[in-house]
Protein backbone atom coordinates (compact mmCIF):
# COMPACT_ATOMS: atom_id res chain seq x y z
CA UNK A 1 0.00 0.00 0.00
CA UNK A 2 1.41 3.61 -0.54
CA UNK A 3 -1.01 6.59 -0.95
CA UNK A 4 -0.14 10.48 -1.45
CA UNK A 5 2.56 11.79 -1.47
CA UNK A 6 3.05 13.14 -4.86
CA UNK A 7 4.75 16.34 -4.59
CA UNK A 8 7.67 14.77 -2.55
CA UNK A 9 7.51 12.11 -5.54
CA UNK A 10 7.36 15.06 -8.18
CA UNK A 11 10.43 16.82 -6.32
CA UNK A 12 12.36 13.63 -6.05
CA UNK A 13 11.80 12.62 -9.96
CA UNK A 14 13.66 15.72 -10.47
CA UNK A 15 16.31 14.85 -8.71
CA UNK A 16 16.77 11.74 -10.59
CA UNK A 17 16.62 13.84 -14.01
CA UNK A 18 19.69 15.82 -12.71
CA UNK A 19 22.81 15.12 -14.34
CA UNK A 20 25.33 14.61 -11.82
CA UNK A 21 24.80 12.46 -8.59
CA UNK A 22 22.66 13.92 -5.56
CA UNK A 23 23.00 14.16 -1.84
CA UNK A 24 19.49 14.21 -0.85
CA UNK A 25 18.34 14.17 3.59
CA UNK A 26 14.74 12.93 4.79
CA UNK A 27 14.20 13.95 8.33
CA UNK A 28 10.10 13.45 10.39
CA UNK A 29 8.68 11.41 13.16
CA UNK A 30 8.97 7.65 13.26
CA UNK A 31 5.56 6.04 11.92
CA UNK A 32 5.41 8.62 9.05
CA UNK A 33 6.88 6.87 6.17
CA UNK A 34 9.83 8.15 5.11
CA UNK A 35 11.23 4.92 4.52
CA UNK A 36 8.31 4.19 2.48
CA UNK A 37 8.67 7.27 0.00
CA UNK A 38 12.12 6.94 -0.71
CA UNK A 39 11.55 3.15 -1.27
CA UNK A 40 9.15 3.59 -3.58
CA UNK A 41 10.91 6.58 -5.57
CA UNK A 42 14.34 4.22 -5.50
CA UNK A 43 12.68 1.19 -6.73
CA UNK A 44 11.32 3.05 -10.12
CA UNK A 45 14.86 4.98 -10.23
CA UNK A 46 17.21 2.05 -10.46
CA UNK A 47 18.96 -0.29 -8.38
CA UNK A 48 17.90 0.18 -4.61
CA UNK A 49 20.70 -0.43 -2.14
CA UNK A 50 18.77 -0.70 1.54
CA UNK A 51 20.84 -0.26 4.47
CA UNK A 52 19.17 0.57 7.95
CA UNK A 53 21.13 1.60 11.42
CA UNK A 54 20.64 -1.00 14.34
CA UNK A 55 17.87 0.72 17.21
CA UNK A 56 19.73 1.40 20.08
CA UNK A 57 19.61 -1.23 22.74
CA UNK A 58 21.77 -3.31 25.04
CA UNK A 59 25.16 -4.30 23.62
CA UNK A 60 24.79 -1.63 20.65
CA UNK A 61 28.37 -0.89 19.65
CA UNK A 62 30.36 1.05 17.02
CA UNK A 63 31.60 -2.68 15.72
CA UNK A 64 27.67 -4.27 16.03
CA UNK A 65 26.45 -1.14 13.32
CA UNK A 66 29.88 -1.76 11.09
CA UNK A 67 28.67 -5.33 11.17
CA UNK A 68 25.38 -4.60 10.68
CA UNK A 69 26.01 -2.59 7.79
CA UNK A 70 28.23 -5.56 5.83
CA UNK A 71 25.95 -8.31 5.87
CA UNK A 72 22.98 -6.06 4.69
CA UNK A 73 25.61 -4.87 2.33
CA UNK A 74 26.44 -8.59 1.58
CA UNK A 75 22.97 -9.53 1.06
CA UNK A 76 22.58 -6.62 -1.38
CA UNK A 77 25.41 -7.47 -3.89
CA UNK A 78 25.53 -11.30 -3.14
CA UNK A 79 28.76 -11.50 -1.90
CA UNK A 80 29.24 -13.13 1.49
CA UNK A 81 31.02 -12.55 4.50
CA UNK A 82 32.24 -8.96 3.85
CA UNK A 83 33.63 -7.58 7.15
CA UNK A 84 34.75 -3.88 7.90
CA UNK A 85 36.86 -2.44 10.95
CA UNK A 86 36.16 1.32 10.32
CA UNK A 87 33.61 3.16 8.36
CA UNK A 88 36.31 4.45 5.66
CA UNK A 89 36.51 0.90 4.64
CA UNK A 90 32.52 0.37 4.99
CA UNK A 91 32.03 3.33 2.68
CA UNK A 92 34.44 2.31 -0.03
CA UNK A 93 33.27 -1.15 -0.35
CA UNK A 94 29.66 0.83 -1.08
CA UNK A 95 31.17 3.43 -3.58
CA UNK A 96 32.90 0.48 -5.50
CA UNK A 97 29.73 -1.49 -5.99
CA UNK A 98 28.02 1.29 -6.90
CA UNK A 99 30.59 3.02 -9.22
CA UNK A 100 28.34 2.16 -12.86
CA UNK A 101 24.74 2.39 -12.93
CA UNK A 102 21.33 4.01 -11.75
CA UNK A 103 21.94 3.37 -7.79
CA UNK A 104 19.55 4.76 -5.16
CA UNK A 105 21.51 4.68 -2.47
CA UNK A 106 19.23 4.42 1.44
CA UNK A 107 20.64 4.82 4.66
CA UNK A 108 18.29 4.49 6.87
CA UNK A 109 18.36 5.54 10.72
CA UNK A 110 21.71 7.23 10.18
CA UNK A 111 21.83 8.21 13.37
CA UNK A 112 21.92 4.93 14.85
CA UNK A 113 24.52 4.17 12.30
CA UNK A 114 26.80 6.28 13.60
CA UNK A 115 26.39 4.74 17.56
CA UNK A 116 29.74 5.20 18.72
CA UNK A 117 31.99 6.75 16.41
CA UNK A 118 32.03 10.59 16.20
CA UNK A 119 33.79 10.67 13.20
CA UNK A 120 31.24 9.12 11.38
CA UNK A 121 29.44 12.09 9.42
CA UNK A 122 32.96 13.10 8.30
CA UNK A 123 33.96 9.63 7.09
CA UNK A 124 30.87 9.57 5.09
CA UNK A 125 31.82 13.41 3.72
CA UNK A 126 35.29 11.95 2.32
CA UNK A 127 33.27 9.15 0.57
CA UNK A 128 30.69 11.07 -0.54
CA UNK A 129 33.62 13.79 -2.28
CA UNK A 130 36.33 11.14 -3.40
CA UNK A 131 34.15 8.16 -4.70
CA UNK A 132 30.27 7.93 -4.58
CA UNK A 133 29.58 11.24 -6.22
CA UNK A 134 31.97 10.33 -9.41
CA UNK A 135 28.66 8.05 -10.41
CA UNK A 136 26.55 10.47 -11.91
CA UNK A 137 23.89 8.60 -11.56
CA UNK A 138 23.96 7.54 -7.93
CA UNK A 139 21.71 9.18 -5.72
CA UNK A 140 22.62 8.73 -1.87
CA UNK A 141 19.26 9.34 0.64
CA UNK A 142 20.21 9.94 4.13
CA UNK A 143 16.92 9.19 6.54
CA UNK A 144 16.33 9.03 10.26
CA UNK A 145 13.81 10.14 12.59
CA UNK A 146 16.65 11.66 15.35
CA UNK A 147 16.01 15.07 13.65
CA UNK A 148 18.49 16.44 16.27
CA UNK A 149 21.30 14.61 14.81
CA UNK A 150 20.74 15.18 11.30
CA UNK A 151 20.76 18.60 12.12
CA UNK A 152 23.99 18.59 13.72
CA UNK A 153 25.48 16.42 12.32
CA UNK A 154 24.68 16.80 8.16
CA UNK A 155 22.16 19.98 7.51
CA UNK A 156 24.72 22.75 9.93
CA UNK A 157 28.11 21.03 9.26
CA UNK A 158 29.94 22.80 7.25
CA UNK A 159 31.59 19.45 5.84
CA UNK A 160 28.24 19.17 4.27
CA UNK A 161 27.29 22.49 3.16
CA UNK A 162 26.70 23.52 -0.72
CA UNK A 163 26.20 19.63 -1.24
CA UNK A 164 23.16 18.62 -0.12
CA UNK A 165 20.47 18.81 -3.39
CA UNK A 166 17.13 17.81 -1.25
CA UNK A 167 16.34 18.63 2.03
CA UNK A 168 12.66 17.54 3.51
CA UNK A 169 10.73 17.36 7.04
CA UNK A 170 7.97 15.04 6.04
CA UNK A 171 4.74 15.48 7.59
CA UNK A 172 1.79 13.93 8.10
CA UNK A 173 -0.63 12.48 4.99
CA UNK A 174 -2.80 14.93 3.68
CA UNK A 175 -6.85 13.65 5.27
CA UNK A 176 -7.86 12.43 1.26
CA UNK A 177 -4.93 10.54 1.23
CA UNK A 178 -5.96 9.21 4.34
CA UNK A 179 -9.05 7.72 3.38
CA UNK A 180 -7.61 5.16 0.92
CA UNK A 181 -6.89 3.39 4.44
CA UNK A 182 -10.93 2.90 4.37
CA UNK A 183 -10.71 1.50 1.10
CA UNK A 184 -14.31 0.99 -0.51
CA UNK A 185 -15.99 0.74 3.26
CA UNK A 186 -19.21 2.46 3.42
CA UNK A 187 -17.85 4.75 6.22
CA UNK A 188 -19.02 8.56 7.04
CA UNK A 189 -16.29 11.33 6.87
CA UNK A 190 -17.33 11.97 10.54
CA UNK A 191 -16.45 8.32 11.74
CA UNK A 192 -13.37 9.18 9.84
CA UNK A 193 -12.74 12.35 11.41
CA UNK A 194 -12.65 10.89 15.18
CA UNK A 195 -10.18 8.37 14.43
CA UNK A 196 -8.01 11.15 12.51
CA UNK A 197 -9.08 13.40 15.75
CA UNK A 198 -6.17 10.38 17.39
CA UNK A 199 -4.20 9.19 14.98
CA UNK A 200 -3.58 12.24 12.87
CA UNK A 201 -2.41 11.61 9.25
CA UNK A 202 0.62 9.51 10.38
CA UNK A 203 0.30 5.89 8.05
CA UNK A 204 1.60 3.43 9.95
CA UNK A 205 -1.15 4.08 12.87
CA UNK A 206 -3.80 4.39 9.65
CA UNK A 207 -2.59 0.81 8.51
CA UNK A 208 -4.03 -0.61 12.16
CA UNK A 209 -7.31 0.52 11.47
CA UNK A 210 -10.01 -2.21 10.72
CA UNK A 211 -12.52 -0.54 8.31
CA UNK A 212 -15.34 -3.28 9.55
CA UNK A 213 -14.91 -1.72 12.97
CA UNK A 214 -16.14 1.52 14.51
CA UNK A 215 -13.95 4.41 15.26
CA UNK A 216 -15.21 3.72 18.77
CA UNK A 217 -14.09 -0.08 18.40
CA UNK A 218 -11.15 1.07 16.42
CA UNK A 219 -9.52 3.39 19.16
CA UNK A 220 -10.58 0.98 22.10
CA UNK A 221 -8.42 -1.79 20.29
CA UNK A 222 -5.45 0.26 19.83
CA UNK A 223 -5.12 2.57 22.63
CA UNK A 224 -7.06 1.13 25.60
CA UNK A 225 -5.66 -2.41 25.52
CA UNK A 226 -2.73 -3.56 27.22
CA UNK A 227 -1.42 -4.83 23.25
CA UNK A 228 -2.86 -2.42 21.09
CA UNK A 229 -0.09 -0.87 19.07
CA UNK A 230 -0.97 2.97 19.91
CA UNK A 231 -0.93 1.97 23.75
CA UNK A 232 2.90 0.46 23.44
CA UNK A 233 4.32 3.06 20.53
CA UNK A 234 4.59 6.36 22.97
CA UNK A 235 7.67 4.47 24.89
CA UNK A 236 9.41 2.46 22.00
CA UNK A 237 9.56 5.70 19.82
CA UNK A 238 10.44 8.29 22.52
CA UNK A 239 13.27 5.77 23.93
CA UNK A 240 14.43 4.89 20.23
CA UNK A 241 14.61 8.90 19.39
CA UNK A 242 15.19 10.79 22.55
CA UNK A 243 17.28 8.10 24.61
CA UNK A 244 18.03 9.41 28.07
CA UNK A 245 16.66 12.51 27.66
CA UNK A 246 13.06 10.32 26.44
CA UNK A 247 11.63 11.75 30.42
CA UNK A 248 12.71 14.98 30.48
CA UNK A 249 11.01 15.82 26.51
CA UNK A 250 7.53 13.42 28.24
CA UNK A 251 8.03 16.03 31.03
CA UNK A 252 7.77 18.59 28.36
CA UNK A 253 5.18 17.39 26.49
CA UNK A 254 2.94 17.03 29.47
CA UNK A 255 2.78 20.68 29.98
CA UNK A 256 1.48 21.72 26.66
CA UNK A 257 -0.76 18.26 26.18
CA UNK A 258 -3.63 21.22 27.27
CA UNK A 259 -2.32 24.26 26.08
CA UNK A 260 -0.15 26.46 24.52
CA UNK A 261 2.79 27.71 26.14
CA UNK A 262 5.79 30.51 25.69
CA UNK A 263 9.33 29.18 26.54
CA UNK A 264 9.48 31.30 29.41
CA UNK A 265 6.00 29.51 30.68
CA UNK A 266 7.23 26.50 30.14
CA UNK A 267 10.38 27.15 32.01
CA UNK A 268 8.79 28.48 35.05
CA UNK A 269 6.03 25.62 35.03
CA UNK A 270 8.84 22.56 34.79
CA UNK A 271 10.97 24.42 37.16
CA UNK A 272 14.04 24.35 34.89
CA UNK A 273 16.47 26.83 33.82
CA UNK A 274 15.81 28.79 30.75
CA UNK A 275 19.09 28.48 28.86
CA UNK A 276 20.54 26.96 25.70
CA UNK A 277 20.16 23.19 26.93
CA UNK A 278 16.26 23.86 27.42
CA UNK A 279 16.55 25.45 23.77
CA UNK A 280 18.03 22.40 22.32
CA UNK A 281 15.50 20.46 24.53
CA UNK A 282 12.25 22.05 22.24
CA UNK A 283 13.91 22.79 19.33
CA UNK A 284 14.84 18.99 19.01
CA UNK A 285 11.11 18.26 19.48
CA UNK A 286 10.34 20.73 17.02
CA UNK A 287 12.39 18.92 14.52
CA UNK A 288 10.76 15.47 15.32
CA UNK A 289 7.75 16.83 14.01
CA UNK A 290 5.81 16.56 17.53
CA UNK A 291 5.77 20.62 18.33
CA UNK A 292 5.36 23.31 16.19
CA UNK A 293 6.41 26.81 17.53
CA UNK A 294 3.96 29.33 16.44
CA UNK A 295 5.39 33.25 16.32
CA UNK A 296 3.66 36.43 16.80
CA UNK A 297 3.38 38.47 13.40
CA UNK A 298 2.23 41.73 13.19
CA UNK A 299 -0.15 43.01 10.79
CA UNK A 300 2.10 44.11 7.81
CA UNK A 301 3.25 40.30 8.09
CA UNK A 302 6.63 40.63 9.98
CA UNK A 303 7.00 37.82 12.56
CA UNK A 304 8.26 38.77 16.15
CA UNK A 305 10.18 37.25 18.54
CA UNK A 306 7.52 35.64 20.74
CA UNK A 307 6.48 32.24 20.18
CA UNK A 308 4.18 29.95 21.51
CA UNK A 309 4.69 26.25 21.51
CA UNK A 310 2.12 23.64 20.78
CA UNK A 311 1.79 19.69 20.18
CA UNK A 312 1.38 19.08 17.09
CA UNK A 313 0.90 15.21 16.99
CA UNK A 314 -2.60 13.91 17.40
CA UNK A 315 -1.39 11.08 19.01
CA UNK A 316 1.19 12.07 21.79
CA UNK A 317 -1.68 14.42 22.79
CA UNK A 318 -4.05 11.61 22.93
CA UNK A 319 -1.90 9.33 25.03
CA UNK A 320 -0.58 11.91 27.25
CA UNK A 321 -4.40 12.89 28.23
CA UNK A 322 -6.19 9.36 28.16
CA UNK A 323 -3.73 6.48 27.99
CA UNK A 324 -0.75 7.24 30.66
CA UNK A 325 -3.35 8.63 33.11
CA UNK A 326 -5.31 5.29 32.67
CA UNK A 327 -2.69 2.94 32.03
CA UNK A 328 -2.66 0.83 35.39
CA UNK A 329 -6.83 0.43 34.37
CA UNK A 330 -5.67 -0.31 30.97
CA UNK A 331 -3.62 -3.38 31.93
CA UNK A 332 -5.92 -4.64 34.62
CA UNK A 333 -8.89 -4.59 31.56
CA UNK A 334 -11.23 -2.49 33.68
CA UNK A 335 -11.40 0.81 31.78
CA UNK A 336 -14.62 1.71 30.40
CA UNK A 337 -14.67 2.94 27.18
CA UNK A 338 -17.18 3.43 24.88
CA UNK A 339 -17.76 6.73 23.56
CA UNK A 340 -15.36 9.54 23.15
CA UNK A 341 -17.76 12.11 25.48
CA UNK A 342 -17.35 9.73 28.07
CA UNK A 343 -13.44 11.13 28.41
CA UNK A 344 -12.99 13.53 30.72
CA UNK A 345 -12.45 17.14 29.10
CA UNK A 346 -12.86 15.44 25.69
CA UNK A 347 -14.69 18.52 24.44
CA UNK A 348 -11.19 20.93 25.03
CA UNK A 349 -8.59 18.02 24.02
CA UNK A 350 -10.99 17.23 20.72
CA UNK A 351 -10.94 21.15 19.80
CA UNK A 352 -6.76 21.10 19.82
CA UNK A 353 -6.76 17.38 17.92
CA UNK A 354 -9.28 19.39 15.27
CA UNK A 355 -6.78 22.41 15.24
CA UNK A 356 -4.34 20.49 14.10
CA UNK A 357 -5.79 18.82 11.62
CA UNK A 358 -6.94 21.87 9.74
CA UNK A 359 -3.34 23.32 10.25
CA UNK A 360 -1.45 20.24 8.95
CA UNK A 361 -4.07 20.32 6.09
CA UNK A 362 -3.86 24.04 5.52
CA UNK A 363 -3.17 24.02 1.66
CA UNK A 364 -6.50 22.34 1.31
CA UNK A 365 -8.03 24.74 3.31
CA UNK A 366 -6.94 27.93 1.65
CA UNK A 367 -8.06 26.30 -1.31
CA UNK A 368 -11.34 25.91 -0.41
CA UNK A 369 -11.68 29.35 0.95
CA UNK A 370 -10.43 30.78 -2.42
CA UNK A 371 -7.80 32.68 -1.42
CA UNK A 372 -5.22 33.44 -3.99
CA UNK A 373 -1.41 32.22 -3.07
CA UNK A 374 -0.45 35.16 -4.49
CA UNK A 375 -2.63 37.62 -2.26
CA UNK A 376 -1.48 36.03 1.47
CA UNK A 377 0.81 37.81 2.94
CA UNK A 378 1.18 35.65 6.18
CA UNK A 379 -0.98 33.19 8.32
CA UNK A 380 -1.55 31.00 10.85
CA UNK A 381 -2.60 30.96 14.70
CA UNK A 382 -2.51 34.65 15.65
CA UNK A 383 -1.91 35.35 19.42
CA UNK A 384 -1.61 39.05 20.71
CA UNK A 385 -0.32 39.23 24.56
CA UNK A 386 -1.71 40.88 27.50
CA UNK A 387 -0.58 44.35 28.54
CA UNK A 388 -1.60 47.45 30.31
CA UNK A 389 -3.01 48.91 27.74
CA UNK A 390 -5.11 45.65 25.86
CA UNK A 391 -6.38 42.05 26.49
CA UNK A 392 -4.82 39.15 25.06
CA UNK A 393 -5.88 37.27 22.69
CA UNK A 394 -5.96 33.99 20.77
CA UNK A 395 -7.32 33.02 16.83
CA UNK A 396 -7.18 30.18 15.64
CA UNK A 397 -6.52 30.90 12.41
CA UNK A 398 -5.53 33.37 10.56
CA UNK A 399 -5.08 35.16 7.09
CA UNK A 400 -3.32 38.28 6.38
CA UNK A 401 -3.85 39.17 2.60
CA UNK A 402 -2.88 42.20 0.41
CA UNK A 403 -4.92 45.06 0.10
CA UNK A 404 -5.52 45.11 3.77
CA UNK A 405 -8.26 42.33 4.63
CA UNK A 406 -7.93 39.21 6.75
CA UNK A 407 -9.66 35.95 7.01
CA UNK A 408 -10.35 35.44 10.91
CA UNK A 409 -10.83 31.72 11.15
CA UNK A 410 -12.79 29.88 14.45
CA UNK A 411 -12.54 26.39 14.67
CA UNK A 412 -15.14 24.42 16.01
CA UNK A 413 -15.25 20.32 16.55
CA UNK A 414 -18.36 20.17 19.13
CA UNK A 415 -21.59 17.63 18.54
CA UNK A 416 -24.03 21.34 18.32
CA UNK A 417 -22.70 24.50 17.13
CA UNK A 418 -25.04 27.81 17.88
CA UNK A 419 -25.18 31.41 18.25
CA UNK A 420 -22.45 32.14 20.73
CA UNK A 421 -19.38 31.40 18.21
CA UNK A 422 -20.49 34.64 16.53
CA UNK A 423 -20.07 36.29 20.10
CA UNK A 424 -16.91 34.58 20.54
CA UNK A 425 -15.44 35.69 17.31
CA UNK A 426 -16.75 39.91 17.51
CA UNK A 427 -14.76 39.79 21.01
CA UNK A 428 -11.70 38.40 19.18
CA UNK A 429 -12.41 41.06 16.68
CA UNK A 430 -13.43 44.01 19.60
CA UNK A 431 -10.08 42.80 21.47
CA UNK A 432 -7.54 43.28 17.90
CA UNK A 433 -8.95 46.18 17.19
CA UNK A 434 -9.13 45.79 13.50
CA UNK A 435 -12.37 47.37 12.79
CA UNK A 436 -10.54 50.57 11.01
CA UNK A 437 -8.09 49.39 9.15
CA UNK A 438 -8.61 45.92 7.61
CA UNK A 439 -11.61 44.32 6.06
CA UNK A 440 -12.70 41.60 7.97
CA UNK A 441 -14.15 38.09 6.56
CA UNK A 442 -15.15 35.97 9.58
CA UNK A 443 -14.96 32.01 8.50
CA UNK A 444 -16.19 29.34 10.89
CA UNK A 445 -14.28 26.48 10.28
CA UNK A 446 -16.41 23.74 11.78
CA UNK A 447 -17.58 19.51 12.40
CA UNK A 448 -20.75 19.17 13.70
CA UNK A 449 -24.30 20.07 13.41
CA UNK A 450 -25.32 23.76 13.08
CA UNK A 451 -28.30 25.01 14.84
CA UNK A 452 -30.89 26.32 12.31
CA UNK A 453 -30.40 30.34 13.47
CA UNK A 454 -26.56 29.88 13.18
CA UNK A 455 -27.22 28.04 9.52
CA UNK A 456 -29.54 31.00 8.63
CA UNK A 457 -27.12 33.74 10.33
CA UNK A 458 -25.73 35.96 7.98
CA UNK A 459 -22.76 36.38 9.88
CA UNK A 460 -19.99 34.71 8.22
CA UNK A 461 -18.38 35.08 5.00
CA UNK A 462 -17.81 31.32 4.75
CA UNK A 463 -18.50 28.47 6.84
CA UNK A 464 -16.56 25.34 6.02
CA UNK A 465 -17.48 21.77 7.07
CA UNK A 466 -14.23 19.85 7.41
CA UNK A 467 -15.51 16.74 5.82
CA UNK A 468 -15.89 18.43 2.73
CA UNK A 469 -12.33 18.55 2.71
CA UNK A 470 -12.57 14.69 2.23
């Protein structure tokens, strides 16, 4: 199975039309198929040469990757019982078998890899300069979901700058290409919607869906039994990304799996220093593809140096609220679950998983509000701070365009929608003080049923159901 994904295809088929061979990264979350893309763009390219990093574990060791590497090396070009000492050796062996040809070159995990030898990244530089790149038609992907280390150690070295011809953060699937996981099961977009409201667009959770099943059944499968595969992932990917630091990013995480927070709030709420280390800490997150850091921008579309952070991932969210909390319940089989309203604050935690999901499919949105590309000037969630002098305030969404109007966007996921979103949205207005000097087109964003007078209201200049998205 492989769905979407065609502009990363599009952008890679480029690559492979280029005329001299290609350094090319892949960085995102575990579970979001990066392996997957590149696979499939490698295997229609040429010759695919597979090689992944061992997960880190007990008795992981700088000789346990090198062997790692030769025998899926070996098994590649058929030749038995290759054995390396160092990495110089690894990578020439790799270069020499792939010297003539269309190669697609994968190295997958490359962090992992590189477990125990800092010299690594600029063993793989040398081979990359002296032999692999002489093959004009090699292409050599470098993958892994520690974004941290890919960072460090390959997009801000300066052994690697001016060489790299493809950089990409993958995110999740797009919610069409999400229901080909469905297939040709007579299911609603809504039922579709409160899985997506947990899982997100990330396709390896979407494969564990049973389409015979209820969302209901679905999610008390997967996240509220002691084997379901969303119940064990949180651990296994935080201690396979983060490593010892795995508690102190959960710690994090915890924090905003309610709200948004400023680094200084989150600071003062964990109790921990603000310096570069707690930097690193959220920036690495941010790279992972689990927060997103949301700036202030004024309104001739400069961004400013506040910043709010938020979790981005469906999932983490969803565990952090409902499955830790209830995990001794869990394993002892007597948690009752059987609707999502029967979860404790549902109604808040459901209005950030439906935030995200219109910001992570924002292209699709824009379209079908009609606004130009060519007319925005900036957007996303808009947050002005408190001072003496005004209120704060939050929007969800929102669109800055030329010619001085804006799109204010409210987002709504509740079971009955009525009159008092209009109020909400003319105090967001009152607070910004835009009246003056910007046309303003209110859009209600929305999934669930409208009441009649908010149907008939001629309030807003669109009103969107999500599901017509699908």
């Amino acid at each position: 199975m492989f769905w979407g994904r065609s502009p990363e295809l599009q952008e890679l088929k480029g690559i492979g039309n280029k005329k001299t061979a290609s350094l090319i990264v892949l960085q995102g979350r575990r579970r979001i198929g990066k392996s997957s893309l590149l696979e499939k763009f490698g295997n229609s390219y040429g010759t695919l040469i597979e090689i992944s990093g061992l997960a880190p574990g007990k008795g992981n060791s700088a000789q346990a990757q090198l062997d790692n590497f030769a025998e899926q090396l070996s098994a590649v070009v058929k030749i038995p019982g290759l054995k390396f000492v160092n990495w110089t050796q690894a990578f020439i062996a790799l270069a020499k078998f792939t010297e003539k040809g269309r190669y697609f070159i994968l190295l997958d995990e490359i962090s992992w890899m590189s477990y125990g030898d800092k010299s690594f990244s600029g063993k793989l530089k040398i081979a990359w300069d002296k032999q692999l790149k002489k093959n004009p038609k090699l292409i050599l992907s470098l993958c892994g979901s520690v974004s941290s280390w890919i960072e460090k150690n390959i997009l801000r070295d300066t052994d690697f700058v001016g060489r790299i011809s493809w950089q990409k953060n993958l995110g999740e699937l797009d919610v069409r290409s999400c229901l080909n996981f469905w297939g040709k099961a007579k299911v609603s977009s809504k039922e579709i919607l409160k899985v997506l409201a947990i899982t997100g667009g990330v396709p390896k959770y979407l494969e564990e869906i049973r389409p015979s099943e209820t969302a209901e059944q679905n999610i008390q499968r997967l996240c509220f039994s002691a084997t379901g595969y969303l119940f064990i992932d949180f651990d296994k990917i935080f201690n396979e990304i983060f490593d010892s630091r795995s508690s102190i990013y959960k710690k994090i995480l915890e924090k905003l799996s309610i709200k948004k927070l400023s680094i200084a709030q989150l600071a003062v709420e964990l109790g921990m220093e603000q310096n570069g280390d707690f930097s690193e800490y959220l920036s690495d997150m941010e790279a992972s593809g689990f927060l997103s850091r949301d700036y202030t921008w004024d309104l001739e579309g400069k961004r400013g140096k506040l910043s709010q952070f938020r979790i981005k991932d469906n999932y983490l969210r969803f565990y952090l609220n409902y499955i830790t909390s209830n995990e001794d319940k869990i394993r002892k089989k007597i948690f009752d679950f059987s609707t999502f309203d029967s979860l404790f604050n549902w109604d808040t935690i459901a209005g950030l998983q439906f935030e995200n999901l219109v910001l992570n499919n924002i292209d699709m949105v824009l379209n079908e509000l009609r606004v130009p590309i060519t007319q925005i000037i900036q957007y996303g969630p808009y947050f002005q701070t408190k001072t003496k002098t005004r209120k704060g305030c939050q929007v969800d969404l929102m669109v800055l365009c030329k010619r001085k109007y804006i799109y204010l966007c409210e987002l709504k996921y509740k079971n009955k929608i009525g009159m008092e979103v209009i109020d909400e949205v003319e105090e967001k207005i009152k607070r910004l003080n835009l009246y003056k000097k910007f046309s303003i087109r209110p859009v209600l964003i929305y999934s669930g049923e409208l009441t009649k007078n908010l149907s008939e209201a001629d309030y807003f200049s669109k009103m969107l159901s999500f599901e017509d998205l699908f």
